[in-house]
C-alpha atoms as a PDB file:
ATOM      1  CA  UNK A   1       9.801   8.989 -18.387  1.00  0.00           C
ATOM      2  CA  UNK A   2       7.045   7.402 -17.239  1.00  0.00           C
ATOM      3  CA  UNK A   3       5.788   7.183 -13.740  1.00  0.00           C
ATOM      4  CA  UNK A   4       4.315   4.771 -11.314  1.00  0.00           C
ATOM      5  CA  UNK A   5       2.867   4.788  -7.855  1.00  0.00           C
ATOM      6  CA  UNK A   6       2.909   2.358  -5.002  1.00  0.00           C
ATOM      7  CA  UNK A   7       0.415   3.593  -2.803  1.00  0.00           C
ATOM      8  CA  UNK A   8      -1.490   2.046   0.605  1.00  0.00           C
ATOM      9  CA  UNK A   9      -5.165   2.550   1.160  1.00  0.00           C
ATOM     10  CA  UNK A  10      -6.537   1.839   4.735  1.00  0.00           C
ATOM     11  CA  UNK A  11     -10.280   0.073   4.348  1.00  0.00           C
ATOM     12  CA  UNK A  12     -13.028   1.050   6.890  1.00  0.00           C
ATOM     13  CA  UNK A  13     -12.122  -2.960   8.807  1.00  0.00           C
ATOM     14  CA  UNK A  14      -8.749  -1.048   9.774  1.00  0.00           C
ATOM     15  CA  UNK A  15      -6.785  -3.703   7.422  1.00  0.00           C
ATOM     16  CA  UNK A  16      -4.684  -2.399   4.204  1.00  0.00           C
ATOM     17  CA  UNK A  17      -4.498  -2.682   0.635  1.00  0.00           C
ATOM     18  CA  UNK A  18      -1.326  -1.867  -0.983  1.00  0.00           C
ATOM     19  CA  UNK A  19      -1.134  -1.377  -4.579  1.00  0.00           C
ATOM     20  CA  UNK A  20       0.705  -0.063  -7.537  1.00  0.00           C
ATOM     21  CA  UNK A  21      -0.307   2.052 -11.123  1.00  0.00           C
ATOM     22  CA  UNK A  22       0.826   4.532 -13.487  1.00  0.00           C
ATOM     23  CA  UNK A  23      -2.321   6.741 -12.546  1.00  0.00           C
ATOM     24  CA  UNK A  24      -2.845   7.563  -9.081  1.00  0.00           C
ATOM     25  CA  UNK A  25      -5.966   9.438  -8.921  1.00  0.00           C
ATOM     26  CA  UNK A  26      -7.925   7.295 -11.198  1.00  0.00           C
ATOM     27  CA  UNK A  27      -6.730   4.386  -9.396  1.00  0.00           C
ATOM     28  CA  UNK A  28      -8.171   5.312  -6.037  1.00  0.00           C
ATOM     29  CA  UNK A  29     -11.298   7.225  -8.031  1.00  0.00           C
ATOM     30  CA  UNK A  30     -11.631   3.014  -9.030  1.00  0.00           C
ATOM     31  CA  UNK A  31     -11.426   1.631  -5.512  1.00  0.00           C
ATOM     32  CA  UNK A  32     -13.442   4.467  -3.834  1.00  0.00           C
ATOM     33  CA  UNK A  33     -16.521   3.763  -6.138  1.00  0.00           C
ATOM     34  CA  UNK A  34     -16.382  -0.506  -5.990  1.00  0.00           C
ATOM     35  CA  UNK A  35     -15.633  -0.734  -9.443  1.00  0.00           C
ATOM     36  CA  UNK A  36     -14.271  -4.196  -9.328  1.00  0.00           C
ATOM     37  CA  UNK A  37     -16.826  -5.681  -6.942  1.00  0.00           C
ATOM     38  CA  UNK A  38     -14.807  -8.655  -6.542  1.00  0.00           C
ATOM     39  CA  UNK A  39     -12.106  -6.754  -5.671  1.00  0.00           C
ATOM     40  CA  UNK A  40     -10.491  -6.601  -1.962  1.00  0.00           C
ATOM     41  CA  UNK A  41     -11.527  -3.293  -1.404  1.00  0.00           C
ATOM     42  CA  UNK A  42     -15.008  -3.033  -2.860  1.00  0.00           C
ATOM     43  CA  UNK A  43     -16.415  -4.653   0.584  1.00  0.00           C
ATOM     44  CA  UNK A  44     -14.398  -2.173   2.418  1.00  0.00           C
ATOM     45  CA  UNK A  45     -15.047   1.000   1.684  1.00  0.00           C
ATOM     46  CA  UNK A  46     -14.901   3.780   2.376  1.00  0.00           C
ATOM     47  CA  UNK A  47     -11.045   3.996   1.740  1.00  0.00           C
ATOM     48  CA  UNK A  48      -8.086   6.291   2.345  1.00  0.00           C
ATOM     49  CA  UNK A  49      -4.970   6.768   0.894  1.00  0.00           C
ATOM     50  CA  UNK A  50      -2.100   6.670   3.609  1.00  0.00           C
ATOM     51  CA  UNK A  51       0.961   6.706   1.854  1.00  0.00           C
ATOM     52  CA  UNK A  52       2.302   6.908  -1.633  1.00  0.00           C
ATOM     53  CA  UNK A  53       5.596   6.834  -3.225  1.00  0.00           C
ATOM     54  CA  UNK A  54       6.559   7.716  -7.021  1.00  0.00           C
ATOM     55  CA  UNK A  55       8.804   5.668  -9.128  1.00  0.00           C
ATOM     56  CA  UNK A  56      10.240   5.903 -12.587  1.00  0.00           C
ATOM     57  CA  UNK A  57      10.848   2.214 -12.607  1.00  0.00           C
ATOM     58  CA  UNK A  58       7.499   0.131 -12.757  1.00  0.00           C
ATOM     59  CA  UNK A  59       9.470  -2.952 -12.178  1.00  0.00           C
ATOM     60  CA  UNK A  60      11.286  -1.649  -8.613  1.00  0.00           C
ATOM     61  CA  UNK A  61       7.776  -0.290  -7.817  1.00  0.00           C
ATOM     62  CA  UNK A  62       5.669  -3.799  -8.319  1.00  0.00           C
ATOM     63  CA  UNK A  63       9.263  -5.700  -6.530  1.00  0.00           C
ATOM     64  CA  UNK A  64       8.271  -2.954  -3.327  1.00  0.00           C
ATOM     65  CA  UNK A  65       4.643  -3.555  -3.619  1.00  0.00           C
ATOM     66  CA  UNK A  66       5.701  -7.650  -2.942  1.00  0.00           C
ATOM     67  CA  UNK A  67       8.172  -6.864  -0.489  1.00  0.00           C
ATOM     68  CA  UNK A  68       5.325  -4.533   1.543  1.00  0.00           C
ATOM     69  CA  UNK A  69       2.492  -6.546   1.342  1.00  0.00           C
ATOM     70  CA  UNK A  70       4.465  -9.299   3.162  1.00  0.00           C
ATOM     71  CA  UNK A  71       5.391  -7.004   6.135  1.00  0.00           C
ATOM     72  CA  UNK A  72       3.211  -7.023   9.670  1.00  0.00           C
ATOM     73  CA  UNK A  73       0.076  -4.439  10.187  1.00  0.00           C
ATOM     74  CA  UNK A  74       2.463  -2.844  12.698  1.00  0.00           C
ATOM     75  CA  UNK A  75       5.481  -2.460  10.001  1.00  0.00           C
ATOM     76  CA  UNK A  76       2.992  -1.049   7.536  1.00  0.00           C
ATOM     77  CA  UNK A  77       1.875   1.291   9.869  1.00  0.00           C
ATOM     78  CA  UNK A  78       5.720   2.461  10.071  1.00  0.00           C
ATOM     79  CA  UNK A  79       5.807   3.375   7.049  1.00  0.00           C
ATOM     80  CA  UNK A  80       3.013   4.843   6.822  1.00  0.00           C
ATOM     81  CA  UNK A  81       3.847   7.202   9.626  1.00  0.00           C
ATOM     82  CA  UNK A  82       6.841   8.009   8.323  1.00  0.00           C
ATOM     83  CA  UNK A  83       9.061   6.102  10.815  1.00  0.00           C
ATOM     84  CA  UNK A  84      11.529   4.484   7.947  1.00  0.00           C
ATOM     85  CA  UNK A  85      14.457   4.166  11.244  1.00  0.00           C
ATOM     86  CA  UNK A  86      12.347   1.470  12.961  1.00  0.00           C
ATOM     87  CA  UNK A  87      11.463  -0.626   9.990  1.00  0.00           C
ATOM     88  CA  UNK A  88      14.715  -2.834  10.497  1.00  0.00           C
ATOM     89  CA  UNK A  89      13.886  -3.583  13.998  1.00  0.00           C
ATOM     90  CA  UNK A  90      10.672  -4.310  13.048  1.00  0.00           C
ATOM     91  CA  UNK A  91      11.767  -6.919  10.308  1.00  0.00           C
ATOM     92  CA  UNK A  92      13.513  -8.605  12.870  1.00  0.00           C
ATOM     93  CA  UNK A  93      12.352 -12.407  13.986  1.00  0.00           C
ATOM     94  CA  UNK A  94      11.220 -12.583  17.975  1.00  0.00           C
ATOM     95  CA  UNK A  95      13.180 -15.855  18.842  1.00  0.00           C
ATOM     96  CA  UNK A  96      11.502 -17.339  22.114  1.00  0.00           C
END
C-alpha cells in the first residue's frame, strides 16, 4: 500500500503552499533548497511544514489538496491548528 502526503508549508511572506507527494521528506528537502526556482516557494523561503496528513489513496489526497487550497488564510490556519470543529462555520458565506 502505498502512501501519500498532503502537507502545508508556511513561506517566510506569512502566505501558504499546500501540496501533495508520496515522499514527504524529500519533498520539503526540494522546497527548502529552491530547487524549482520557478516554483511558488523558491522566492519564499525559508519554509515550514505546518500540517500533514497521510493517505493511502493518492486520488482522495490530490481531491483534498483542491478542496484546501480554495479555503481562506483564516480556514487554513484552522486546520492547521488543529481546530477541525470550526471549519464548517468558517466555510460558511457572510451574507450582508
Amino acid at each position: 500500500m502505498n502512501k501519500s502526503y498532503l502537507y502545508i508549508l508556511k513561506c517566510a511572506d506569512n502566505s501558504y503552499y499546500t501540496g501533495v507527494t508520496s515522499d514527504l521528506e524529500k519533498r520539503i528537502f526540494q522546497h527548502s533548497t529552491g530547487l524549482y526556482k520557478n516554483s511558488y516557494t523558491a522566492k519564499r523561503r525559508p519554509l515550514q511544514l505546518v500540517f500533514y496528513s497521510e493517505f493511502t489513496d493518492i486520488n482522495l489526497a490530490i481531491e483534498k489538496e483542491k478542496q484546501i487550497k480554495k479555503w481562506s488564510k483564516v480556514k487554513k490556519e484552522a486546520i492547521i491548528n488543529g481546530e477541525f470543529d470550526s471549519l464548517i462555520n468558517l466555510a460558511k458565506k457572510k451574507f450582508k
